[in-house]
Protein backbone atom coordinates (compact mmCIF):
# COMPACT_ATOMS: atom_id res chain seq x y z
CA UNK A 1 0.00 0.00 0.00
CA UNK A 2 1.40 3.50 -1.00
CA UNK A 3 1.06 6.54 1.36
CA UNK A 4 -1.39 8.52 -0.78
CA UNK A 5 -4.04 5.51 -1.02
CA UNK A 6 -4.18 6.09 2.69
CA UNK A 7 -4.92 9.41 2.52
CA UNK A 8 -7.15 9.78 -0.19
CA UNK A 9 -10.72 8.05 -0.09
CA UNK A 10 -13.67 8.01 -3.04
CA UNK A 11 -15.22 10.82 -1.00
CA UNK A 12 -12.37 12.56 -1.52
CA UNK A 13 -12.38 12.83 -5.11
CA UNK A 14 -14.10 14.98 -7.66
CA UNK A 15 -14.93 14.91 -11.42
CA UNK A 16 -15.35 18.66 -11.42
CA UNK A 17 -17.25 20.14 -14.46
CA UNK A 18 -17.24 23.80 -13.47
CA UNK A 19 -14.04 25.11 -12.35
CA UNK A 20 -12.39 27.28 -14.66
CA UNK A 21 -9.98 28.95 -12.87
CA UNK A 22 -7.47 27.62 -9.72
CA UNK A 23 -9.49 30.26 -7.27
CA UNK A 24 -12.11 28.08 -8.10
CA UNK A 25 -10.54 24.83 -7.79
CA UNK A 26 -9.19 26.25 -4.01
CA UNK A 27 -12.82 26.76 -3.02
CA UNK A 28 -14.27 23.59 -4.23
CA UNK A 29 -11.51 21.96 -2.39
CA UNK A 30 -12.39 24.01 0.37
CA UNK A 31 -15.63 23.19 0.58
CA UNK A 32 -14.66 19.36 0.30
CA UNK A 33 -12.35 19.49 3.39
CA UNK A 34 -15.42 21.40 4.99
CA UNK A 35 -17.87 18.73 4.10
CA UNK A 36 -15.60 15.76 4.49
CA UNK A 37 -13.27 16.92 7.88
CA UNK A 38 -14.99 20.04 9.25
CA UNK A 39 -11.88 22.33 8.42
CA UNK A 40 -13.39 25.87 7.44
CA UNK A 41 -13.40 26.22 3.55
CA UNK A 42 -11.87 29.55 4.28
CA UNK A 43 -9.06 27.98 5.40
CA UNK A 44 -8.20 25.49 3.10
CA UNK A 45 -8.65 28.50 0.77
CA UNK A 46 -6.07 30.93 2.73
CA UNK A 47 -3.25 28.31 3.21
CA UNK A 48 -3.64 27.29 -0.40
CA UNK A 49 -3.51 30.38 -1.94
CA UNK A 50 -0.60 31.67 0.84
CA UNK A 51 1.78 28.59 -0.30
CA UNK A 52 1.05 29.31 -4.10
CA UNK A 53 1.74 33.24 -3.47
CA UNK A 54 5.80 31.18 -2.93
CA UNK A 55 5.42 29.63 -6.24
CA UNK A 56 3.49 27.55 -8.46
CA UNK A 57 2.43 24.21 -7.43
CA UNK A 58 2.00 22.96 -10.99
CA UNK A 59 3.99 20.14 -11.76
CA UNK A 60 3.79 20.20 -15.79
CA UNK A 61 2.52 17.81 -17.85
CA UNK A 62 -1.27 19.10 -16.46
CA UNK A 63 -0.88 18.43 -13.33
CA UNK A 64 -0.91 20.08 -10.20
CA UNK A 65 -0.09 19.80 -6.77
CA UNK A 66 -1.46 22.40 -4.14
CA UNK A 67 -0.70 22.20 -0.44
CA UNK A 68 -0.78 23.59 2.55
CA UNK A 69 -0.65 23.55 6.08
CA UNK A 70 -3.17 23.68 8.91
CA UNK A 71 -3.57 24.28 12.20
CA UNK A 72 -4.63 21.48 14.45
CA UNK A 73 -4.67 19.50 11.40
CA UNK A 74 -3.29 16.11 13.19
CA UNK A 75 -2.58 14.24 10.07
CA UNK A 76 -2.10 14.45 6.56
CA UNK A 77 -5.35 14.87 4.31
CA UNK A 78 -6.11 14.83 0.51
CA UNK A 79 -8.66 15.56 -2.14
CA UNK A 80 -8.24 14.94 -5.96
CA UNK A 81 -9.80 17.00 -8.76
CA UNK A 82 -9.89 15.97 -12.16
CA UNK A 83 -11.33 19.37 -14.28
CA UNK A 84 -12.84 18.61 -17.24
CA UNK A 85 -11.43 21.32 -18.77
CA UNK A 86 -7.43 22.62 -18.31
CA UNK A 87 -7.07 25.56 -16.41
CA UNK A 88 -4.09 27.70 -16.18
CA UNK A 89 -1.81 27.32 -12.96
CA UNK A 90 1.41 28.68 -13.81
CA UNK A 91 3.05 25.33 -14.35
CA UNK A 92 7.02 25.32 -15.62
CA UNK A 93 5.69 24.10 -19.39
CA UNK A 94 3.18 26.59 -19.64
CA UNK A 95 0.56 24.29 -20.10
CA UNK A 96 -2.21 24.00 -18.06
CA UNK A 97 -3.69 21.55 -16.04
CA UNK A 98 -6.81 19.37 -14.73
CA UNK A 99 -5.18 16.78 -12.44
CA UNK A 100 -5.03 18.58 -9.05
CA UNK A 101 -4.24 16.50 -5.99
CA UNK A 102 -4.78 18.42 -3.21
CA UNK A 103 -2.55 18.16 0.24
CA UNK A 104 -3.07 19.50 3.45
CA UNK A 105 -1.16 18.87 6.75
CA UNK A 106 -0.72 19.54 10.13
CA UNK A 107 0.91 23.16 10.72
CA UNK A 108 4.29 21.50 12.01
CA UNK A 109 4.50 18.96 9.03
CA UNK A 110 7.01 16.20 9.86
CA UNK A 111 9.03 14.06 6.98
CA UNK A 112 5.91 12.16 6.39
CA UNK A 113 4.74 15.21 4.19
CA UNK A 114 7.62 15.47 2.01
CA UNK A 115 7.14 11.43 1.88
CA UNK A 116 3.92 11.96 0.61
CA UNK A 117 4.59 14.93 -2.05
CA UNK A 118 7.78 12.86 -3.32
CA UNK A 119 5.86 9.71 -4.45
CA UNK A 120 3.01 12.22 -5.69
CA UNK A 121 5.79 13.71 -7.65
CA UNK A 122 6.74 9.91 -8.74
CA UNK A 123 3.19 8.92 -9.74
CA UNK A 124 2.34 12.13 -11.71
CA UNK A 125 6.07 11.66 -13.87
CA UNK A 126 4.41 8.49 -15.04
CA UNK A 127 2.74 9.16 -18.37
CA UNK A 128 1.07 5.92 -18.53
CA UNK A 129 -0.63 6.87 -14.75
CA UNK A 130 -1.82 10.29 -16.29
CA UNK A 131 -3.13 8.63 -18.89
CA UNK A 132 -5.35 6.17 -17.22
CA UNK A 133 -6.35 9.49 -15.07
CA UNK A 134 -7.65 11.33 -17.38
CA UNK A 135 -9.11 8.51 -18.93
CA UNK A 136 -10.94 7.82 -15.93
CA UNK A 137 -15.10 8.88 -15.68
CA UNK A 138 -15.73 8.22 -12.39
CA UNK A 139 -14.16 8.69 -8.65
CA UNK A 140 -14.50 4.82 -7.69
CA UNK A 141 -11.79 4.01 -10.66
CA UNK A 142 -9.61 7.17 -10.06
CA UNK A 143 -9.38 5.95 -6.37
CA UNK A 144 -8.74 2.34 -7.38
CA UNK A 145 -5.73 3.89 -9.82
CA UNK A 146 -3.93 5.59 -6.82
CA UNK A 147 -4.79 2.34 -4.63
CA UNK A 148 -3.24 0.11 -6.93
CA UNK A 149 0.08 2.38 -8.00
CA UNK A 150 3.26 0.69 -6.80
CA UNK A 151 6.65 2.98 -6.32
CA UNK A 152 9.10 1.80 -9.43
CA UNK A 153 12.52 -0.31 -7.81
């Protein structure tokens, strides 16, 4: 088992239609970690948009990884959005994205954090993984993708 499939459940997880900008994306994550962990959407929204004021969290290739940290957060949490149309995010190619994984964690983030962004980082270099991603329709088989990814070596 990989560190993000603990992390990351169904509920977690959304096809999003709407979004069109990554203010928007940071509010309907917002109101995810408000539905799904009773953190204020406002926030998720602040500490997003405070670590991406530092620098662009998009990776390339259309993807994306915001994070940020919390207070009395006491572990890690994640949500994945999959836009259904690419929105710009500032990414080093210039291209923009739709896979957005989402991290928070606790305000005094321990090695585990990096842990987790590092094999994000892994699974996202994988072409074939994006690939099945965005071919992906629903949030039971995007879930089942991260579940099933195994760390190369």
């Amino acid at each position: 088992m990989n560190l993000i499939s603990k992390i990351l459940s169904p509920d977690d997880i959304l096809l999003d239609t709407e979004s069109t900008s990554k203010k928007r994306v940071f509010e309907r994550a917002g109101l995810m970690f408000e539905n799904n962990l009773q953190i204020a959407r406002s926030q998720v929204f602040d500490s997003l948009f405070a670590r991406e004021k530092l620098g662009s969290t998009g990776l390339g290739q259309g993807v994306a990884i915001p994070h940020g940290r919390i207070t009395k957060l006491r572990e890690a949490s994640a949500a994945f959005i999959k836009t259904s149309h690419p929105i710009p995010f500032d990414a080093p190619d210039g291209q923009p994205v739709n896979l957005i994984f989402v991290l928070l964690v606790p305000e005094r983030a321990t090695d585990l954090h990096l842990q987790i962004l590092g094999e994000l980082a892994q699974m996202f270099s994988d072409s074939q993984f994006r690939n099945r991603l965005n071919a992906c329709e629903d949030a039971a088989s995007i879930h089942q993708l991260f579940y099933d990814w195994q760390q190369a070596g």
